[in-house]
PDB file of N, CA and C in Angstrom:
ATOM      1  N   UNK A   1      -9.561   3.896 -52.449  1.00  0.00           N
ATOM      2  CA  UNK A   1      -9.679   3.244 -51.164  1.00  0.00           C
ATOM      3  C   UNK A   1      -8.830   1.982 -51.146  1.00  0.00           C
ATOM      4  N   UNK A   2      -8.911   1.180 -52.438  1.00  0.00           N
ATOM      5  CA  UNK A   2      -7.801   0.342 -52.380  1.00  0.00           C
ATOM      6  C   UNK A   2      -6.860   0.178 -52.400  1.00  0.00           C
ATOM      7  N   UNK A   3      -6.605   1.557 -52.920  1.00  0.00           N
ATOM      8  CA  UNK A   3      -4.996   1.606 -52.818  1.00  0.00           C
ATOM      9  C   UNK A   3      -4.411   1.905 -51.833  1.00  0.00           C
ATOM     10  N   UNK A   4      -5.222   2.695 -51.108  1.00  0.00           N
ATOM     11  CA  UNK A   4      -4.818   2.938 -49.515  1.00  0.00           C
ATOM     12  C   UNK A   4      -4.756   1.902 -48.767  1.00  0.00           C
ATOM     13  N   UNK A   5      -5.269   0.669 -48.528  1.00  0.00           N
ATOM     14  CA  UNK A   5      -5.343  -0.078 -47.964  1.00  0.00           C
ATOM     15  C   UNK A   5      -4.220  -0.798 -48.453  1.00  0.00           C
ATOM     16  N   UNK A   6      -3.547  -0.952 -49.741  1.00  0.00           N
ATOM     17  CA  UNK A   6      -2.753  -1.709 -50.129  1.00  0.00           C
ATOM     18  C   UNK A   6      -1.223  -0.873 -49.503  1.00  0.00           C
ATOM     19  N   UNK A   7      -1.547   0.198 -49.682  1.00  0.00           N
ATOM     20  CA  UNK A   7      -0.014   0.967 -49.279  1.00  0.00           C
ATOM     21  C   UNK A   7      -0.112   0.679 -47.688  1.00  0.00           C
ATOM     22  N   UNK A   8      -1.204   0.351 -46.866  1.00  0.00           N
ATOM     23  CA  UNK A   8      -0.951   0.373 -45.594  1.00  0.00           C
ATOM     24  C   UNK A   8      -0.769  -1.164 -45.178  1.00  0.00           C
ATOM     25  N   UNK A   9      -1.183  -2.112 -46.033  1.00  0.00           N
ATOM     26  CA  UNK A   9      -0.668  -3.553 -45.815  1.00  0.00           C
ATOM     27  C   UNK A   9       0.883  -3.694 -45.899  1.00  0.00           C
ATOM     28  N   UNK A  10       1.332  -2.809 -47.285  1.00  0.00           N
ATOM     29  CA  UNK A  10       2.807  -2.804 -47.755  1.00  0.00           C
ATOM     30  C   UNK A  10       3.498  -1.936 -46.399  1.00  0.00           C
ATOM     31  N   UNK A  11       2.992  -0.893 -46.011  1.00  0.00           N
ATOM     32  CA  UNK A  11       4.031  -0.632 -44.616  1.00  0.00           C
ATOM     33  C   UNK A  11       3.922  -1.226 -43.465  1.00  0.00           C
ATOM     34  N   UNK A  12       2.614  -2.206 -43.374  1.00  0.00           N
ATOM     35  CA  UNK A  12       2.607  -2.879 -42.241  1.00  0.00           C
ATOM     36  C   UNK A  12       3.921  -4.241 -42.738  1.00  0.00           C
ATOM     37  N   UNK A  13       3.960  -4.850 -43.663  1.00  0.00           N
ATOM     38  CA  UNK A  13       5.188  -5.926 -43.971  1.00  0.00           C
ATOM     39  C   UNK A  13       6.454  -5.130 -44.225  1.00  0.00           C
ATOM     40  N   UNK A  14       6.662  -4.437 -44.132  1.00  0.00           N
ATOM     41  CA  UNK A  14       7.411  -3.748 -44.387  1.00  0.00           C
ATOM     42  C   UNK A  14       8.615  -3.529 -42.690  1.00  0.00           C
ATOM     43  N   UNK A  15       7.353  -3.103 -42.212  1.00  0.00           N
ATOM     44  CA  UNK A  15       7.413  -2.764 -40.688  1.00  0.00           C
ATOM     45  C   UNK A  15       7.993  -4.466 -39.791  1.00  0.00           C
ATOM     46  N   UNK A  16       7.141  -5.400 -40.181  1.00  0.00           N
ATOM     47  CA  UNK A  16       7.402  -6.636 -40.106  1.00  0.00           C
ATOM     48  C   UNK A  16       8.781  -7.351 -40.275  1.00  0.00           C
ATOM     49  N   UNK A  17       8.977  -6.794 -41.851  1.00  0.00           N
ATOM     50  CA  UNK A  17      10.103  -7.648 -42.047  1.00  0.00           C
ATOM     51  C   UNK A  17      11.834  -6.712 -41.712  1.00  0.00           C
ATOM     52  N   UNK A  18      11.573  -5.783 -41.514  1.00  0.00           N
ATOM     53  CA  UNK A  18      12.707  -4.763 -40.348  1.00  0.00           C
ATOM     54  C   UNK A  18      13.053  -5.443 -38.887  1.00  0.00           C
ATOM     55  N   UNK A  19      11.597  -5.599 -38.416  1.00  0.00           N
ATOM     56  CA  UNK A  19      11.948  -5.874 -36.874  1.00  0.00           C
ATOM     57  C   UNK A  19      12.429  -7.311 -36.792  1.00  0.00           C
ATOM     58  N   UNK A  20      11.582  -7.805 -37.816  1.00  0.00           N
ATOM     59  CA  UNK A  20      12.557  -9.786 -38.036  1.00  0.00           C
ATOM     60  C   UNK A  20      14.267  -9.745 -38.170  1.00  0.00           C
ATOM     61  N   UNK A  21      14.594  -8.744 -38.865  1.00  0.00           N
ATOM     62  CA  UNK A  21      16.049  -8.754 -39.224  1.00  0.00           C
ATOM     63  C   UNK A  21      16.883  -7.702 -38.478  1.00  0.00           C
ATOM     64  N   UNK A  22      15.985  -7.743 -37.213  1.00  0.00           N
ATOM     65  CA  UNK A  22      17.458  -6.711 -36.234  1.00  0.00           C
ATOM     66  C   UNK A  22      18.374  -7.409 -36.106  1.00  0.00           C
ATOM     67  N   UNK A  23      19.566  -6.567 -35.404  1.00  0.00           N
ATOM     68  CA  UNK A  23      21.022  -6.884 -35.346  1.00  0.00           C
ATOM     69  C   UNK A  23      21.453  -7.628 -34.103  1.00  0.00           C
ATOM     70  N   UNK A  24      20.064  -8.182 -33.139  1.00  0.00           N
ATOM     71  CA  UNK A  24      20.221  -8.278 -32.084  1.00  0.00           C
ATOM     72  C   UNK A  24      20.455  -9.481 -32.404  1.00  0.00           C
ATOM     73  N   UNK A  25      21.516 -10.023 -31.308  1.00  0.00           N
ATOM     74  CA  UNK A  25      21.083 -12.025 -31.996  1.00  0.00           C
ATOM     75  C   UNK A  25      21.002 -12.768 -30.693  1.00  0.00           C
ATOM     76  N   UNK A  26      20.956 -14.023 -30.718  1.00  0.00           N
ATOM     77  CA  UNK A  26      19.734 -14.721 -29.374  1.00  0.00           C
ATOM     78  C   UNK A  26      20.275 -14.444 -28.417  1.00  0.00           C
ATOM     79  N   UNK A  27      21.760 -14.522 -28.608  1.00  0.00           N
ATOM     80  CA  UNK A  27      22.596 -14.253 -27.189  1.00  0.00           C
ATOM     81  C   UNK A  27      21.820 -12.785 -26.312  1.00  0.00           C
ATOM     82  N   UNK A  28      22.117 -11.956 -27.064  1.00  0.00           N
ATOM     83  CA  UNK A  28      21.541 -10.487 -26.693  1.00  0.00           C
ATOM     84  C   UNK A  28      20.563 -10.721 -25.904  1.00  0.00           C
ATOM     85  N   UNK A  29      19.583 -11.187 -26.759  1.00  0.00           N
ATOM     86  CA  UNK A  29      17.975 -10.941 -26.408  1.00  0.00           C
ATOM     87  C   UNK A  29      17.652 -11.452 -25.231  1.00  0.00           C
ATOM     88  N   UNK A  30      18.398 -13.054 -24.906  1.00  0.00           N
ATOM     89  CA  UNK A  30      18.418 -13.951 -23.969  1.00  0.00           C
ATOM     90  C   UNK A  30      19.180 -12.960 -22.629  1.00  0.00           C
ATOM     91  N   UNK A  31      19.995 -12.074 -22.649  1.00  0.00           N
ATOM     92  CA  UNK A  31      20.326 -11.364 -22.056  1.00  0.00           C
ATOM     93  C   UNK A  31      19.647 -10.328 -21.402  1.00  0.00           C
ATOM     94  N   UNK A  32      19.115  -9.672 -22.443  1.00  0.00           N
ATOM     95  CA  UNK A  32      18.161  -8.385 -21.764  1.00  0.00           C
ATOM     96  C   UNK A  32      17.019  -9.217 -21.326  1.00  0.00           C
ATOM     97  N   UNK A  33      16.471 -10.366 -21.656  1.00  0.00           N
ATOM     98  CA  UNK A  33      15.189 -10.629 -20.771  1.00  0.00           C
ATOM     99  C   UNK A  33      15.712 -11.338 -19.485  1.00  0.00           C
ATOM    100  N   UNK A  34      16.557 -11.744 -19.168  1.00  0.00           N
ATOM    101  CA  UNK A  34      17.178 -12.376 -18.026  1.00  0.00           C
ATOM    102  C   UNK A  34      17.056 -10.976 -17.320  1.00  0.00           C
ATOM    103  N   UNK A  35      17.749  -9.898 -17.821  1.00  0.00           N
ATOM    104  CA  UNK A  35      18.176  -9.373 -16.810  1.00  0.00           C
ATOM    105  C   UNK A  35      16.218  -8.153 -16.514  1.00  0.00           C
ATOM    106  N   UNK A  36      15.675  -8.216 -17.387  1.00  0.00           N
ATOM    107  CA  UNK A  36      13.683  -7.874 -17.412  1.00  0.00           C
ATOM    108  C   UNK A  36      13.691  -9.046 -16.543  1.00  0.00           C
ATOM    109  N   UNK A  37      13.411 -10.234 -16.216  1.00  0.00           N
ATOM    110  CA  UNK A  37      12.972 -11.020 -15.087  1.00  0.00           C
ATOM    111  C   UNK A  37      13.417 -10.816 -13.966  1.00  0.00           C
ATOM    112  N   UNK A  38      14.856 -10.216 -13.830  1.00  0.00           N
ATOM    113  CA  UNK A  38      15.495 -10.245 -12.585  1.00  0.00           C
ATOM    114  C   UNK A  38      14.751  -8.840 -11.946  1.00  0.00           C
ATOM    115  N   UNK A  39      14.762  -7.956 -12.688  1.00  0.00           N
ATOM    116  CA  UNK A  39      14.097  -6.846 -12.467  1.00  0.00           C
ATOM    117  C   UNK A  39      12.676  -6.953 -11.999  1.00  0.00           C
ATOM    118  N   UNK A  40      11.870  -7.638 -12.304  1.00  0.00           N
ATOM    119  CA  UNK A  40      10.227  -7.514 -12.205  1.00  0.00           C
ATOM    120  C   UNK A  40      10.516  -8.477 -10.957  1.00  0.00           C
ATOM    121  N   UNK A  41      11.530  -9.691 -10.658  1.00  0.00           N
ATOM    122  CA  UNK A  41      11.424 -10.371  -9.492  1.00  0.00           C
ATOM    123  C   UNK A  41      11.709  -9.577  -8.356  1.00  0.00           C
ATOM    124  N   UNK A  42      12.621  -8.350  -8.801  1.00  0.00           N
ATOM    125  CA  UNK A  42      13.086  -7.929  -7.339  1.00  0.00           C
ATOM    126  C   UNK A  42      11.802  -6.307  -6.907  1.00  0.00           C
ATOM    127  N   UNK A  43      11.262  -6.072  -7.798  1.00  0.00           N
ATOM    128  CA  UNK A  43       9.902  -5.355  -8.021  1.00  0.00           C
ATOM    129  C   UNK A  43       9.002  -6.134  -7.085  1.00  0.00           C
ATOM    130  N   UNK A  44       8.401  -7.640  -7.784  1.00  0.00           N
ATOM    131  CA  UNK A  44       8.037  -8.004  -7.026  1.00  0.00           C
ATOM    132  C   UNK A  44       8.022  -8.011  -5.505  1.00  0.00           C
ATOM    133  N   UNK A  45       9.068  -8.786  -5.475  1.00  0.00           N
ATOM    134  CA  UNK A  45       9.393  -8.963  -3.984  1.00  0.00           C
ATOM    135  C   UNK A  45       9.181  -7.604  -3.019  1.00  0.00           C
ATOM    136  N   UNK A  46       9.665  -6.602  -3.571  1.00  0.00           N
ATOM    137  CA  UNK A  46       9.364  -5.576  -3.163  1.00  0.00           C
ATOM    138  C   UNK A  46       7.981  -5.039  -2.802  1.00  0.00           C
ATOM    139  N   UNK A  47       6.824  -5.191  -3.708  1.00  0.00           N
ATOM    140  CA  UNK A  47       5.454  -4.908  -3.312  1.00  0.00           C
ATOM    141  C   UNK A  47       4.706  -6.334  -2.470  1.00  0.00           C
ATOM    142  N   UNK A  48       5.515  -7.089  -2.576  1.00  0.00           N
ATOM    143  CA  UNK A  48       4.781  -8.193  -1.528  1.00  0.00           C
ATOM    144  C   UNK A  48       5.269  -7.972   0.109  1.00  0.00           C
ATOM    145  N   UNK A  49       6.718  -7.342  -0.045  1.00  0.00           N
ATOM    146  CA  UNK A  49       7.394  -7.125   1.514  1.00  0.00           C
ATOM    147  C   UNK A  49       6.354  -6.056   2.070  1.00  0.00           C
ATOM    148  N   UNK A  50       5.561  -4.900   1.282  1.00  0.00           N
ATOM    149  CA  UNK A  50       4.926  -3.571   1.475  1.00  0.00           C
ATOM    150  C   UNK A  50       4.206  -4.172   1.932  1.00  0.00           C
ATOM    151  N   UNK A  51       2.993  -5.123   1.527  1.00  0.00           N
ATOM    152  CA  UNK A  51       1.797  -5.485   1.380  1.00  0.00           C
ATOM    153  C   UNK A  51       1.666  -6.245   2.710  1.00  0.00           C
ATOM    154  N   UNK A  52       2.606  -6.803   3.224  1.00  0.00           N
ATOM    155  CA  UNK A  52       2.891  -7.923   4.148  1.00  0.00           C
ATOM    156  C   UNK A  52       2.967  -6.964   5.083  1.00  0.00           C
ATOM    157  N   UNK A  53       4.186  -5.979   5.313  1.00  0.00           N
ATOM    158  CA  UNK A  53       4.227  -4.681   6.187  1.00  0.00           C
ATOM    159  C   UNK A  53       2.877  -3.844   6.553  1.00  0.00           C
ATOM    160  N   UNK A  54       1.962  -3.607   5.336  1.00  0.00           N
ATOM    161  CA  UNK A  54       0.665  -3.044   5.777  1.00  0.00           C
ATOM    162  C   UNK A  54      -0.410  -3.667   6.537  1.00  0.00           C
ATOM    163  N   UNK A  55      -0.176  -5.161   5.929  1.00  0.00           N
ATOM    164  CA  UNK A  55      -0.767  -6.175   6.576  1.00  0.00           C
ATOM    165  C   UNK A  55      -0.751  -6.117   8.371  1.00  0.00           C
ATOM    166  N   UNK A  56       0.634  -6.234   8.389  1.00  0.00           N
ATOM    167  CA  UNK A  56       0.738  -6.608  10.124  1.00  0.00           C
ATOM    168  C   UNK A  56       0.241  -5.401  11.138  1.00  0.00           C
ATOM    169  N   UNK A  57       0.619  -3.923  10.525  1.00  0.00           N
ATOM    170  CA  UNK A  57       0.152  -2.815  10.769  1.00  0.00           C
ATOM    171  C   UNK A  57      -1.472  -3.170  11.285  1.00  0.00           C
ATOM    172  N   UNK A  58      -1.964  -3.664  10.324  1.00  0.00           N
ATOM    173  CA  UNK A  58      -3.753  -3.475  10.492  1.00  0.00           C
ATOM    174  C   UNK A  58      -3.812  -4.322  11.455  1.00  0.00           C
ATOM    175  N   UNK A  59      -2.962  -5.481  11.689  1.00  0.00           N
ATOM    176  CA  UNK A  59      -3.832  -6.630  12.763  1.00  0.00           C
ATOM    177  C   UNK A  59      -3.097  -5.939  13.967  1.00  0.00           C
ATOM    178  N   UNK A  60      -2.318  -5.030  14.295  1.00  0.00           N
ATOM    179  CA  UNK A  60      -1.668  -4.408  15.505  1.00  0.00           C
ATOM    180  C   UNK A  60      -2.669  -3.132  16.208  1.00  0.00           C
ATOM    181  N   UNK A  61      -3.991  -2.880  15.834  1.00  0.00           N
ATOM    182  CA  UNK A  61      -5.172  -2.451  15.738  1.00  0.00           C
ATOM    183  C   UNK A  61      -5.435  -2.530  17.465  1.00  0.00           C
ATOM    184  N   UNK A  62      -5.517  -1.926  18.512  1.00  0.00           N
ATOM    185  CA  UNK A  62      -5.635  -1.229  19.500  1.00  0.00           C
ATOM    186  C   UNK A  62      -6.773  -1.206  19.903  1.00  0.00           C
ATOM    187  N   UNK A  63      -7.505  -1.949  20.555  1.00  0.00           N
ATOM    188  CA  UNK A  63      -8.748  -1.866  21.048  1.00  0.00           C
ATOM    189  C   UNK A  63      -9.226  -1.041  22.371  1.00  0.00           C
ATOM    190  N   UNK A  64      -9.682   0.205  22.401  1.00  0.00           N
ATOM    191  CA  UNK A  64      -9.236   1.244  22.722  1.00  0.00           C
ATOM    192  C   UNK A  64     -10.333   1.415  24.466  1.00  0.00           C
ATOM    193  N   UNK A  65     -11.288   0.384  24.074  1.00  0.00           N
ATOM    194  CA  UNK A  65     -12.246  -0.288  25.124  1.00  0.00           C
ATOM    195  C   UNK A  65     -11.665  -1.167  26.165  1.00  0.00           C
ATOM    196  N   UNK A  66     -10.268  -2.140  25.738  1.00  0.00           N
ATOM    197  CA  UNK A  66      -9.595  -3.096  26.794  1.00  0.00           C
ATOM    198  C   UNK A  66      -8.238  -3.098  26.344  1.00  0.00           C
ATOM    199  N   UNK A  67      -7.582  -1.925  25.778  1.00  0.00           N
ATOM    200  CA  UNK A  67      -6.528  -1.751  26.031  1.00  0.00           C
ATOM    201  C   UNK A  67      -5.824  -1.450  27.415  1.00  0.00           C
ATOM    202  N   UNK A  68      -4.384  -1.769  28.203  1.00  0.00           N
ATOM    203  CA  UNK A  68      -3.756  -1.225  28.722  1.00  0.00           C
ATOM    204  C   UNK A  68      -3.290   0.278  28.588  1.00  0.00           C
ATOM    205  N   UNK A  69      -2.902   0.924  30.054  1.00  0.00           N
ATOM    206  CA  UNK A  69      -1.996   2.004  29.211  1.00  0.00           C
ATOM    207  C   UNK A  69      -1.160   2.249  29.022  1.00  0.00           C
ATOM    208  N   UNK A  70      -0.402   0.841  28.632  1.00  0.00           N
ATOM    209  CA  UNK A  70       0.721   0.724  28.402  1.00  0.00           C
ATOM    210  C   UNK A  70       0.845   0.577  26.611  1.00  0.00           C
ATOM    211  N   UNK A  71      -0.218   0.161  26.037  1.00  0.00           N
ATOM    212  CA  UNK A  71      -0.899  -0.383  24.892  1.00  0.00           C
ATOM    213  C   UNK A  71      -1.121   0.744  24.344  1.00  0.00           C
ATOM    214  N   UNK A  72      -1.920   1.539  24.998  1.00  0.00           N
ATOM    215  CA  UNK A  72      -2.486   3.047  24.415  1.00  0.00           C
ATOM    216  C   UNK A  72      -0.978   4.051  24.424  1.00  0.00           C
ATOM    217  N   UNK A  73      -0.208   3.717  25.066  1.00  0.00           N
ATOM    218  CA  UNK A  73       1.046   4.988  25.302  1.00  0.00           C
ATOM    219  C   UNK A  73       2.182   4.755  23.910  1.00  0.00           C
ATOM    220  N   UNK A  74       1.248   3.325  23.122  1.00  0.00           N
ATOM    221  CA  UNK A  74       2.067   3.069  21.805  1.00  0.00           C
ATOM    222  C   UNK A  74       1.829   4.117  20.946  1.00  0.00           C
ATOM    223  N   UNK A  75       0.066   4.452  20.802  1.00  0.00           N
ATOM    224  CA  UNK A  75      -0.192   4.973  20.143  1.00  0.00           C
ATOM    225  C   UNK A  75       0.778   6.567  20.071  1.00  0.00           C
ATOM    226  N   UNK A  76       0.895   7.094  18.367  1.00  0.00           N
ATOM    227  CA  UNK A  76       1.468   8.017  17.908  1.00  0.00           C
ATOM    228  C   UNK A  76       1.099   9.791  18.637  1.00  0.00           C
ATOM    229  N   UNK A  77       1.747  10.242  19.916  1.00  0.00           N
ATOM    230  CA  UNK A  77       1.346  11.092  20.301  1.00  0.00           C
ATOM    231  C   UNK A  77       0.682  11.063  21.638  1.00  0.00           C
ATOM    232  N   UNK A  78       0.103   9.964  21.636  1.00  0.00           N
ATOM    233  CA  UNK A  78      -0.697   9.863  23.168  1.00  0.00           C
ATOM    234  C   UNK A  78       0.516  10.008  23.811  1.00  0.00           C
ATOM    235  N   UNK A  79       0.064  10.579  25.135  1.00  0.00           N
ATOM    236  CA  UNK A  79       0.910  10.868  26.649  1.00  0.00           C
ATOM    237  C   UNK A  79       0.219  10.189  27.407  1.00  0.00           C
ATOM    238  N   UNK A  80       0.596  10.292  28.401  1.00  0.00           N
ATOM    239  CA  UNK A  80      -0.141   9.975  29.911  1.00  0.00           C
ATOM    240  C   UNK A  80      -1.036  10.021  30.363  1.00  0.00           C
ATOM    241  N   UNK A  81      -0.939  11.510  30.429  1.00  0.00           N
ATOM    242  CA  UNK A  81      -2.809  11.921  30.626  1.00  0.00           C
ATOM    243  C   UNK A  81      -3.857  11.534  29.347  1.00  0.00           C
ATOM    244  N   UNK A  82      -3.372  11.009  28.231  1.00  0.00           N
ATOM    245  CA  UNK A  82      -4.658  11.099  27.243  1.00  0.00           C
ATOM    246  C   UNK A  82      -4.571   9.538  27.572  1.00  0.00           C
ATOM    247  N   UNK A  83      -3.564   8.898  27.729  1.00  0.00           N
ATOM    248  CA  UNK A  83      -3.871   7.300  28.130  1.00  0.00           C
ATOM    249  C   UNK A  83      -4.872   7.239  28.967  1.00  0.00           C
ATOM    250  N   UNK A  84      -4.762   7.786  30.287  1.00  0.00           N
ATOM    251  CA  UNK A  84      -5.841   8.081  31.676  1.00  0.00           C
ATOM    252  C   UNK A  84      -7.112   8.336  31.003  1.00  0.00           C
ATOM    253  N   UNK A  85      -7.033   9.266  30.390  1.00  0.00           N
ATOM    254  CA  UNK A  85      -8.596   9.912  30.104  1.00  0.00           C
ATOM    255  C   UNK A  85      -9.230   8.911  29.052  1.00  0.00           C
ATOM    256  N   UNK A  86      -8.812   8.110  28.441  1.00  0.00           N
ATOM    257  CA  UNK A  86      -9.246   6.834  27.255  1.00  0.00           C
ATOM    258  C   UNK A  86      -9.598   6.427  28.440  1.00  0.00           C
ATOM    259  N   UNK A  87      -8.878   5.830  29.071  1.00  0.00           N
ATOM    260  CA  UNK A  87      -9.359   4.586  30.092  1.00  0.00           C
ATOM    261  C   UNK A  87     -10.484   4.788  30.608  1.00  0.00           C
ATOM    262  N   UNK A  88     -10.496   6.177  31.672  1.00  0.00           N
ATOM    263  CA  UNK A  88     -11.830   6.951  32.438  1.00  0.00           C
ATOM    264  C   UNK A  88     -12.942   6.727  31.428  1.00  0.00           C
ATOM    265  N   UNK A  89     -12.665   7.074  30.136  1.00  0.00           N
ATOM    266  CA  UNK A  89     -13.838   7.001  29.706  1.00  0.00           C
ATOM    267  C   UNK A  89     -14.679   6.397  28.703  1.00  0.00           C
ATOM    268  N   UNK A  90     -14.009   5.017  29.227  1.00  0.00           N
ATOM    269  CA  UNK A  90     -14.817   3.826  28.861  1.00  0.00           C
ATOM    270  C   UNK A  90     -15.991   3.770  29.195  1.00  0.00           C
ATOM    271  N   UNK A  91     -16.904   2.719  28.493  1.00  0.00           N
ATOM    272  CA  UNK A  91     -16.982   2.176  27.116  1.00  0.00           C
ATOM    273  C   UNK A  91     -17.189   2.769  25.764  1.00  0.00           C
ATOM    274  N   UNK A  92     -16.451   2.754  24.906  1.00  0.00           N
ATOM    275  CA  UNK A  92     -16.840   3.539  23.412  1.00  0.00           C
ATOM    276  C   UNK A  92     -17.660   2.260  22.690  1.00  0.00           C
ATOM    277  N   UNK A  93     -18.575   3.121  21.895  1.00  0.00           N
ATOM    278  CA  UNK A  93     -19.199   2.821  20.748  1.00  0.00           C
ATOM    279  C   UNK A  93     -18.163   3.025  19.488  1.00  0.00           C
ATOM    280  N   UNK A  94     -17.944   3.910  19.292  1.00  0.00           N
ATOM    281  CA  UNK A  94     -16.723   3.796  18.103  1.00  0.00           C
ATOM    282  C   UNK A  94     -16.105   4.910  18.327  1.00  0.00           C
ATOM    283  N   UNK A  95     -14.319   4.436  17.546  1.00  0.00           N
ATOM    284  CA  UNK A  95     -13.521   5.305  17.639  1.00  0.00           C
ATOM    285  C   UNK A  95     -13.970   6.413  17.902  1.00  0.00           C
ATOM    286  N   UNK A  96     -14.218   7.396  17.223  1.00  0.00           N
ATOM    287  CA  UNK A  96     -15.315   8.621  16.945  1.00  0.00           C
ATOM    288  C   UNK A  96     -15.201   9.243  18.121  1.00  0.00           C
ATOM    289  N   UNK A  97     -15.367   8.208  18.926  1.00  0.00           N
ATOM    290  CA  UNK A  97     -16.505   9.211  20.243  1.00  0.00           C
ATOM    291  C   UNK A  97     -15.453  10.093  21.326  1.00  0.00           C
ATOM    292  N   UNK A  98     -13.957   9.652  20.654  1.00  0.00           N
ATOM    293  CA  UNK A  98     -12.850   9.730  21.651  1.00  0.00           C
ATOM    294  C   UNK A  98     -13.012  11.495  21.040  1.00  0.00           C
ATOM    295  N   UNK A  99     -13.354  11.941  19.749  1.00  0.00           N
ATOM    296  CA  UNK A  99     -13.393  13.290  19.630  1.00  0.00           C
ATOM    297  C   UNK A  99     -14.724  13.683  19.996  1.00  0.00           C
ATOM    298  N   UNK A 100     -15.908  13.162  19.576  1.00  0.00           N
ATOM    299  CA  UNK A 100     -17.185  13.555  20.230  1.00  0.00           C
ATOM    300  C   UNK A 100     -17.236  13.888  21.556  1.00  0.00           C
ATOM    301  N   UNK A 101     -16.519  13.251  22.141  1.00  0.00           N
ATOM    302  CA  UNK A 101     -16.731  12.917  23.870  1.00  0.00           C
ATOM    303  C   UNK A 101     -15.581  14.013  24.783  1.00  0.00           C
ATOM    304  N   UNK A 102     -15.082  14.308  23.714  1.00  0.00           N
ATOM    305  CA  UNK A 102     -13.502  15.550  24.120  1.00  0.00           C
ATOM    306  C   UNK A 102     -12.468  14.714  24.802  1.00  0.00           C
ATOM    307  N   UNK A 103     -12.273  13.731  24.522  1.00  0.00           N
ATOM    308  CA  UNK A 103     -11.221  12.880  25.067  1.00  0.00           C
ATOM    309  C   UNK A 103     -10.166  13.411  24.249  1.00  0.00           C
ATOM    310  N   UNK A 104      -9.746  13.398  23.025  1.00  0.00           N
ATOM    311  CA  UNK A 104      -9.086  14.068  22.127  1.00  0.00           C
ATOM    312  C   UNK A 104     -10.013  14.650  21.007  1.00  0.00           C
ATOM    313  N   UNK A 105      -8.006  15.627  21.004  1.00  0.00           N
ATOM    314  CA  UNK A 105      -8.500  16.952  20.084  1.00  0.00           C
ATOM    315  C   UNK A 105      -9.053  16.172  18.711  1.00  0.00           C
ATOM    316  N   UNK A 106      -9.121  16.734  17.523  1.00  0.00           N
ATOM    317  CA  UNK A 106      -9.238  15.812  16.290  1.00  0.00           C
ATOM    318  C   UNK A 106      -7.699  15.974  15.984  1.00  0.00           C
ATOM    319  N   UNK A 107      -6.957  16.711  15.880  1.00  0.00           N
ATOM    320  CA  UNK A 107      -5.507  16.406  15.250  1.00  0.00           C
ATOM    321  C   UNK A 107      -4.727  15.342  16.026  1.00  0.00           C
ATOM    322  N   UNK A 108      -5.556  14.889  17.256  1.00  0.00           N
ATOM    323  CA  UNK A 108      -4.137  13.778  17.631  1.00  0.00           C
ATOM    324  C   UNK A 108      -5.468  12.745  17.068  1.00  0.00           C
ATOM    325  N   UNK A 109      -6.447  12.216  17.436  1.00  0.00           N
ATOM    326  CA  UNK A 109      -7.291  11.051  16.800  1.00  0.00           C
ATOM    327  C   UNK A 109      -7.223  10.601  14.829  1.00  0.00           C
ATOM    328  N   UNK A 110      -6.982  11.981  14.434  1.00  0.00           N
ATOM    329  CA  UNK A 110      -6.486  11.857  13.010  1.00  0.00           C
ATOM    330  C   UNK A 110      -4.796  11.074  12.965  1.00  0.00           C
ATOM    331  N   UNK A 111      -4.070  11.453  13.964  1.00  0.00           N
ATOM    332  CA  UNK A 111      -2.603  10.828  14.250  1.00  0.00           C
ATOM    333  C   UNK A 111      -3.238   8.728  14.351  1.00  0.00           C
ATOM    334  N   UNK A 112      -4.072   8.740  14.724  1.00  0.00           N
ATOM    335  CA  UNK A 112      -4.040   7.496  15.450  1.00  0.00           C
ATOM    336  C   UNK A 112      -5.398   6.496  15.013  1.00  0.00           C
ATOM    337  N   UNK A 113      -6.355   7.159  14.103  1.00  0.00           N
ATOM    338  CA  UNK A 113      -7.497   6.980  14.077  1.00  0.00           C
ATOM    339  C   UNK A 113      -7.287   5.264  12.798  1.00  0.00           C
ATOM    340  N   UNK A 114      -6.527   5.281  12.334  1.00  0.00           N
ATOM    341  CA  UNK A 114      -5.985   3.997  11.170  1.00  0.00           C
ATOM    342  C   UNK A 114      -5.343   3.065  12.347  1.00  0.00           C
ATOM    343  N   UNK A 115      -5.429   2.931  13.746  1.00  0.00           N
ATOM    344  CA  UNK A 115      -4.625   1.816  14.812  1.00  0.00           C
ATOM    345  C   UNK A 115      -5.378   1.937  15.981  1.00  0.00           C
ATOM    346  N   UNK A 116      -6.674   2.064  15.942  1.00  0.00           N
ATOM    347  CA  UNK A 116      -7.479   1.916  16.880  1.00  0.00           C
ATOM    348  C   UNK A 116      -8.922   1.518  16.581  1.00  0.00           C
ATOM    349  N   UNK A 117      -9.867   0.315  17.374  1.00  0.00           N
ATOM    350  CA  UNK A 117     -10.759  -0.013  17.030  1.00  0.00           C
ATOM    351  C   UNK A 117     -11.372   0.603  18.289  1.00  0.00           C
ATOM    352  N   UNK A 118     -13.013  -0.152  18.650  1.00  0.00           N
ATOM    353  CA  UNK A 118     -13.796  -0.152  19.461  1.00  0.00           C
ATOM    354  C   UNK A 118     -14.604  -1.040  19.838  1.00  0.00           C
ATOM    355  N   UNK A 119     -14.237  -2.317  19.509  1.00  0.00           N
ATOM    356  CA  UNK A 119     -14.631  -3.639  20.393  1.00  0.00           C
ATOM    357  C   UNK A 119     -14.954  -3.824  21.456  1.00  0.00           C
ATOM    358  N   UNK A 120     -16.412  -3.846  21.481  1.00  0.00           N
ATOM    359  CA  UNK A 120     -16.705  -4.429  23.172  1.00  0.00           C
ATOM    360  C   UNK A 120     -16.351  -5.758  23.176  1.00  0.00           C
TER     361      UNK A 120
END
C-alpha cells in the first residue's frame, strides 16, 4: 500500500515538474490569455445584448383588455377580424379565455400567448 502511494506521489511530481518546464515562455502565455479575455468579453457582451433583447420583449406585453386594434394587429398572426372579436369580447379574466371563449383557435393563441396579458 505504500508503495503505491509512493509511486503515485512520484507521478504526481513528476507530472508537476513537466508542466513547470513547458516551452511556452511569458510572452506566449501573455498572448493566449489576452486573446481568452478578448474572447469571453465578446461572449459576454453577447449574452447580455440577448438578455436585454428578451428583456424588452416581456415589457412590450399587450394588454389584451385595453389594447387598441391597432396594438392587437401587432400581434403575430392576428388579422382584422380576430382584432374585432378580442375587442367584442371584453373583459378577460386571463389570457386563456381568448381560447375558452372561441375567440381564437389554440394554434394562433399559442403564436401569441408569451405577448399578451389580462389586466383589468
Amino acid at each position: 500500500m505504500f508503495r503505491h502511494l509512493s509511486l503515485s506521489v512520484l507521478a504526481l511530481a513528476l507530472v508537476t515538474i513537466a508542466a513547470c518546464t513547458t516551452k511556452d515562455n511569458p510572452d506566449e502565455i501573455r498572448r493566449r490569455t489576452a486573446e481568452a479575455t478578448e474572447s469571453v468579453r465578446r461572449d459576454t457582451k453577447a449574452v447580455v445584448e440577448g438578455v436585454k433583447e428578451g428583456m424588452g420583449r416581456d415589457n412590450k406585453a399587450i394588454n389584451i383588455n385595453k389594447a387598441s386594434r391597432e396594438d392587437l394587429l401587432t400581434l403575430p398572426g392576428i388579422s382584422e377580424h380576430e382584432a374585432d372579436h378580442i375587442i367584442a369580447e371584453r373583459p378577460y379574466d386571463d389570457t386563456r379565455d381568448l381560447v375558452r371563449r372561441h375567440v381564437l383557435p389554440q394554434a394562433e393563441y399559442d403564436k401569441i400567448s408569451d405577448r399578451v396579458i389580462a389586466d383589468r
